[in-house]
Protein backbone atom coordinates (compact mmCIF):
# COMPACT_ATOMS: atom_id res chain seq x y z
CA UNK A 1 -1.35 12.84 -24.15
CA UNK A 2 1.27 12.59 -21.47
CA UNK A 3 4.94 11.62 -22.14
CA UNK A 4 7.30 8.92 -20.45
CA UNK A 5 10.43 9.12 -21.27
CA UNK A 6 12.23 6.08 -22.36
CA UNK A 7 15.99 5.29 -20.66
CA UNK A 8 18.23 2.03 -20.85
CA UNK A 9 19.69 0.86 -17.86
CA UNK A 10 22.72 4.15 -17.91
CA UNK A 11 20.03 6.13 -17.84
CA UNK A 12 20.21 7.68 -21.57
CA UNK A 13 17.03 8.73 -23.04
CA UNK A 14 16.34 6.27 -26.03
CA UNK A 15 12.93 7.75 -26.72
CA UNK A 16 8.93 8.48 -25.03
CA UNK A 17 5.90 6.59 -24.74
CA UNK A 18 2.44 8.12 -24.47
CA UNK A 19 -0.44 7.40 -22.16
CA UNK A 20 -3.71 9.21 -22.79
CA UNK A 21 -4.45 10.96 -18.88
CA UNK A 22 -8.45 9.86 -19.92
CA UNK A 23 -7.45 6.22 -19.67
CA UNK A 24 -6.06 7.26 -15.96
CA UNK A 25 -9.27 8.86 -14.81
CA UNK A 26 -8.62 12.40 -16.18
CA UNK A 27 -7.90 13.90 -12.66
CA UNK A 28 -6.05 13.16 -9.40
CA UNK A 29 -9.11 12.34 -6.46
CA UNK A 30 -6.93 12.77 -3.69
CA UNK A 31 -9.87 11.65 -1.43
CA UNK A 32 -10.37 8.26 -3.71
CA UNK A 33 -6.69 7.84 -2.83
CA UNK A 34 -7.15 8.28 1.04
CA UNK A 35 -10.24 6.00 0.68
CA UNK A 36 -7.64 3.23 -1.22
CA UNK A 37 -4.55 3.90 1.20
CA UNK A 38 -6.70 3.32 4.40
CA UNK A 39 -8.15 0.23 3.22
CA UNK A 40 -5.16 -1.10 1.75
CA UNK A 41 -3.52 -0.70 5.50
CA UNK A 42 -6.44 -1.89 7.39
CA UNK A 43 -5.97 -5.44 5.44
CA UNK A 44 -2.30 -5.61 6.46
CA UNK A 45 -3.70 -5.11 10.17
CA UNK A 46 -2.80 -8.45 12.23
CA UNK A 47 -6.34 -8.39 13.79
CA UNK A 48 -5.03 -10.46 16.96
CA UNK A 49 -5.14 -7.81 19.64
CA UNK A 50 -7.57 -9.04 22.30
CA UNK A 51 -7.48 -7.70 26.00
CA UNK A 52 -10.04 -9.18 28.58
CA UNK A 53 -11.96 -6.36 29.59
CA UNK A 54 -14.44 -6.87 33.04
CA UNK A 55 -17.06 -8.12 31.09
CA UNK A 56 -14.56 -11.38 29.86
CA UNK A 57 -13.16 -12.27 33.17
CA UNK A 58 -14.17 -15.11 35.15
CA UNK A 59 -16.23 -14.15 38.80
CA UNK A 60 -19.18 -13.09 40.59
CA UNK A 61 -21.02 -9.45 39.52
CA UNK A 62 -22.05 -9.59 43.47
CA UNK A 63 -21.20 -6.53 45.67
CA UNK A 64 -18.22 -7.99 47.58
CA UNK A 65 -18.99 -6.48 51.18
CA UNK A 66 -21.84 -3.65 52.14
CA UNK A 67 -21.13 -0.33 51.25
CA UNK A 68 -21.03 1.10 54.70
CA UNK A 69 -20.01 -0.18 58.09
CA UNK A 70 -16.99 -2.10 57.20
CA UNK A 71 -14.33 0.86 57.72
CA UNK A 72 -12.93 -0.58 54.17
CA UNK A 73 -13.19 1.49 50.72
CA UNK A 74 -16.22 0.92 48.85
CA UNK A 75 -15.77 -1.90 46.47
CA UNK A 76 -18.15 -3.22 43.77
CA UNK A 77 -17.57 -6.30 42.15
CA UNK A 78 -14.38 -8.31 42.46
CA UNK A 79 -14.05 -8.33 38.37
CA UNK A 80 -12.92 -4.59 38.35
CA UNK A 81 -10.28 -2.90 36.51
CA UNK A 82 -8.86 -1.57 39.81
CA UNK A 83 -8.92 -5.22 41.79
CA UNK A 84 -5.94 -7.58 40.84
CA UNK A 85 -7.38 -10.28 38.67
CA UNK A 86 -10.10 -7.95 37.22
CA UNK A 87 -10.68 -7.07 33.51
CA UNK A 88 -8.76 -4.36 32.07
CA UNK A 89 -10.02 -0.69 31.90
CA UNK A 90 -10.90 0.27 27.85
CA UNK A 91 -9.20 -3.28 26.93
CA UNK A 92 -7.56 -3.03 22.98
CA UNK A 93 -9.96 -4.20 20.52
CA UNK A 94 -9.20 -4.58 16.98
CA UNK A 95 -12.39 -4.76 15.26
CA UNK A 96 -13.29 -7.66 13.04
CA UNK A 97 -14.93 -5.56 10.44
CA UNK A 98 -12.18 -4.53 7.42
CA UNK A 99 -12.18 -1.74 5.04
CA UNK A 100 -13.00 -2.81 1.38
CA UNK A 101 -13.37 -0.79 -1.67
CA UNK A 102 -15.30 -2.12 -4.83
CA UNK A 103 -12.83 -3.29 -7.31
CA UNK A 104 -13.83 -0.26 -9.76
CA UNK A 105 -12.78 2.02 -6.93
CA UNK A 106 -9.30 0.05 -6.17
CA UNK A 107 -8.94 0.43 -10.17
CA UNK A 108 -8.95 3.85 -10.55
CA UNK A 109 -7.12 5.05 -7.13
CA UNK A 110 -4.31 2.59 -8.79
CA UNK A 111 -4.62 4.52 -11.97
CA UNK A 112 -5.09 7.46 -10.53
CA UNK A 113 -1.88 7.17 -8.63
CA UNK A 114 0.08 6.57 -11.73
CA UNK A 115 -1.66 10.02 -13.20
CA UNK A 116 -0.28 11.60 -10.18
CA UNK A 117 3.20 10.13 -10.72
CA UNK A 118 3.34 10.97 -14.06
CA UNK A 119 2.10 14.70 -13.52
CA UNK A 120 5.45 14.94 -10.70
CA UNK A 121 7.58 13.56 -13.55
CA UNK A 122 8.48 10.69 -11.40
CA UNK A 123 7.29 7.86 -13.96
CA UNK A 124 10.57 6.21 -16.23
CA UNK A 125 10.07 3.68 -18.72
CA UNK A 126 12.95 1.11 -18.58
CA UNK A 127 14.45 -0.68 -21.63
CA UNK A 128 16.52 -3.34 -22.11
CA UNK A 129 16.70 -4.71 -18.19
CA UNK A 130 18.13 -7.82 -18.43
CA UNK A 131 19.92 -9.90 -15.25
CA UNK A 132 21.26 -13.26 -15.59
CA UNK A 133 21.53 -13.90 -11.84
CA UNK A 134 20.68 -11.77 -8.68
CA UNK A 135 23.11 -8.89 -7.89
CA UNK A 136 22.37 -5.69 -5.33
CA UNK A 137 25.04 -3.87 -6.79
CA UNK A 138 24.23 -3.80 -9.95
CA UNK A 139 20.34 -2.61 -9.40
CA UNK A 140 21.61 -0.34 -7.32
CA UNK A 141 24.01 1.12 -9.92
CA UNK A 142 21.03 0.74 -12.46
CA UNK A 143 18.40 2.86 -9.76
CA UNK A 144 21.78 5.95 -9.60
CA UNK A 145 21.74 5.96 -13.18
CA UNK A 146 17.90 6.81 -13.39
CA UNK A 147 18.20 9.32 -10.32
CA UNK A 148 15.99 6.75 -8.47
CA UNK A 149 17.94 5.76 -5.60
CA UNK A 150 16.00 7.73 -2.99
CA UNK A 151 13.38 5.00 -3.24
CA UNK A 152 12.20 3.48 -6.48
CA UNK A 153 9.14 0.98 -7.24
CA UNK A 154 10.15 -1.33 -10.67
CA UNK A 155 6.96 -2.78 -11.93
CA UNK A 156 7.88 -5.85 -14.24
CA UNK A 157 5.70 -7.79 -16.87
CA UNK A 158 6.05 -10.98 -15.45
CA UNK A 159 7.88 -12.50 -11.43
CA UNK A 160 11.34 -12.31 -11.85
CA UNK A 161 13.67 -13.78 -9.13
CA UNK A 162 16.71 -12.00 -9.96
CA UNK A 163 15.02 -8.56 -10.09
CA UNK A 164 13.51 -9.47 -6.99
CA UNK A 165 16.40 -10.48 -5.02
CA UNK A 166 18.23 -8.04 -6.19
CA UNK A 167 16.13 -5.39 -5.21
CA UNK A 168 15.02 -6.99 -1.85
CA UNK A 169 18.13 -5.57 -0.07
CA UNK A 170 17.71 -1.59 -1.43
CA UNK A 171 16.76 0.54 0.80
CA UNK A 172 13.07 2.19 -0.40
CA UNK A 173 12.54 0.52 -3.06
CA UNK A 174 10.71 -2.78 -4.43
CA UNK A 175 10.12 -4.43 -7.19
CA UNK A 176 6.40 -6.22 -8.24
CA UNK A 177 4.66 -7.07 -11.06
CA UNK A 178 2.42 -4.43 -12.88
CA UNK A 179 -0.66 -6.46 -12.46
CA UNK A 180 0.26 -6.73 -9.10
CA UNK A 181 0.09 -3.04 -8.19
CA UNK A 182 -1.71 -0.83 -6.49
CA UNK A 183 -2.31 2.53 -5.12
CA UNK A 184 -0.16 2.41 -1.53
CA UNK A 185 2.67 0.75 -3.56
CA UNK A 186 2.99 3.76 -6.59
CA UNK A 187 2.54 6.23 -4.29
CA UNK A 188 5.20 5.26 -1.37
CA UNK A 189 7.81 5.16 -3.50
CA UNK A 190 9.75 8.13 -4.62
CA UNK A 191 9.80 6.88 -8.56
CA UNK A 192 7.87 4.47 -10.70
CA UNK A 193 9.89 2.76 -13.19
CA UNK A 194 8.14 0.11 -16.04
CA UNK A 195 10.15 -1.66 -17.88
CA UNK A 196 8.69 -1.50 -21.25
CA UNK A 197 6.78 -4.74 -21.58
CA UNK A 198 5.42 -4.23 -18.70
CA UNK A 199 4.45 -0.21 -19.30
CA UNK A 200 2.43 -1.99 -22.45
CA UNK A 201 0.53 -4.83 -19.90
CA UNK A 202 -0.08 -1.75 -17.75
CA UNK A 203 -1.42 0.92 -20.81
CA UNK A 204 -3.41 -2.44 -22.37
CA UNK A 205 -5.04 -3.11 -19.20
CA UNK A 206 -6.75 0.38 -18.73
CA UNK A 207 -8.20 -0.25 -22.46
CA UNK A 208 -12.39 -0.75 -21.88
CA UNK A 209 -12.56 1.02 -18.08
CA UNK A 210 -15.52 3.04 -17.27
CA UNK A 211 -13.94 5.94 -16.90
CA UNK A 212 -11.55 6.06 -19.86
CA UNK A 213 -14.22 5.12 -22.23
CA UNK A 214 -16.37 8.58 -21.24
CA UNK A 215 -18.81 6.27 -19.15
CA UNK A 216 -18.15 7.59 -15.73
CA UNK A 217 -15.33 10.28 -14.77
C-alpha cells in the first residue's frame, strides 16, 4: 500500500491515506504515457492550417512557351511554386486524421500517472479547503504552505468557482475536477493535491478496472 499524507490548508500533517499501487496499474508504462500525452495534444491541435499547394491553384497545366528557341528560362506550367500566383512549394497540411486511445488505455495512463506522482512523493491530500469567495492570495498562501508553489494541480470533488478563480491567476498551476483528469494534466504539474472528498471519488473510481482486479496488468 502506498501512503498520502494528509495536510490542512498550513500545511500540518493531520494524518495518511492509502491507495493500493494494484488499483493504479502496478507499474509506471512510460510508453502508455507517451502514447496518452501525444494524443491528448493532437486533440488540442486547431486543425485549420491549409496552404494552396500547385495542385489547388486555379490555371492551365499547359507548357507556357517551348522549351527551346525562345532565349527565356525554361518554364513549365504557370501554377508553379517559383511563378508569382503559383501554389506553394510543400504547402502546411494539418492532417484530418486525430490520435485516439481506447478509453481503457486513457484510464490507466491517467492512473498510471498518479502511480508515478505518488512514487516522486509529489501527491498531498488536502483537508478542510474551504473558500467563501474567490481570492489569489489566499490559494497562493495555501499552495506555500504545502511547498507547492512551483506549479501545483488541485483536483476537487465537484466545479467550484472560487477555487477556480482563485487559482486561474497562479502561475503553473490549475485546478479541475478529479473526474475530469487526465494523464497530460497530473503529469505537467509539479504537485498533485486532492482534497479529501475528492481523493475518495478518485480511489472509488479505480474500484472494478481490469487491471486492478488481476484481469489484465
Amino acid at each position: 500500500m502506498l501512503a498520502v499524507p494528509v495536510v490542512d490548508i498550513q500545511g500540518k500533517r493531520q494524518g495518511e491515506m492509502s491507495v493500493d499501487p494494484e488499483l493504479l496499474g502496478g507499474q509506471v508504462r512510460a510508453s502508455l504515457l507517451k502514447q496518452a500525452i501525444v494524443a491528448f495534444l493532437d486533440r488540442q491541435r486547431q486543425r485549420s492550417a491549409r496552404t494552396k499547394r500547385k495542385s489547388d491553384v486555379e490555371g492551365s497545366t499547359r507548357k507556357l512557351y517551348r522549351q527551346k528557341g525562345t532565349g527565356n528560362a525554361r518554364m513549365g506550367q504557370i501554377r508553379t511554386p517559383i511563378r508569382r500566383g503559383g501554389g506553394r512549394a510543400f504547402g502546411r497540411r494539418i492532417p484530418g486524421r486525430v490520435k485516439e486511445l481506447p478509453r481503457a488505455m486513457r484510464r490507466l495512463a491517467r492512473a498510471n500517472a498518479v502511480l508515478a506522482k505518488l512514487q516522486a512523493e509529489d501527491v498531498l491530500i488536502l483537508d478542510g479547503l474551504s473558500l467563501s469567495q474567490p481570492k489569489t492570495k489566499t490559494m497562493a498562501g495555501i499552495f506555500a504552505a504545502l511547498g507547492a508553489e512551483r506549479g501545483c494541480l488541485l483536483a476537487v470533488e465537484a466545479p467550484n468557482a472560487n477555487v477556480h478563480l482563485s487559482c486561474r491567476n497562479l502561475p503553473r498551476s490549475q485546478a479541475m475536477v478529479v473526474d475530469d483528469l487526465n494523464a497530460y494534466a497530473v503529469l505537467r504539474r509539479k504537485k498533485l493535491v486532492f482534497t479529501k472528498p475528492a481523493f475518495e471519488r478518485f480511489t472509488a473510481s479505480l474500484a472494478g478496472l481490469p487491471w486492478g482486479s488481476g484481469g489484465r496488468n
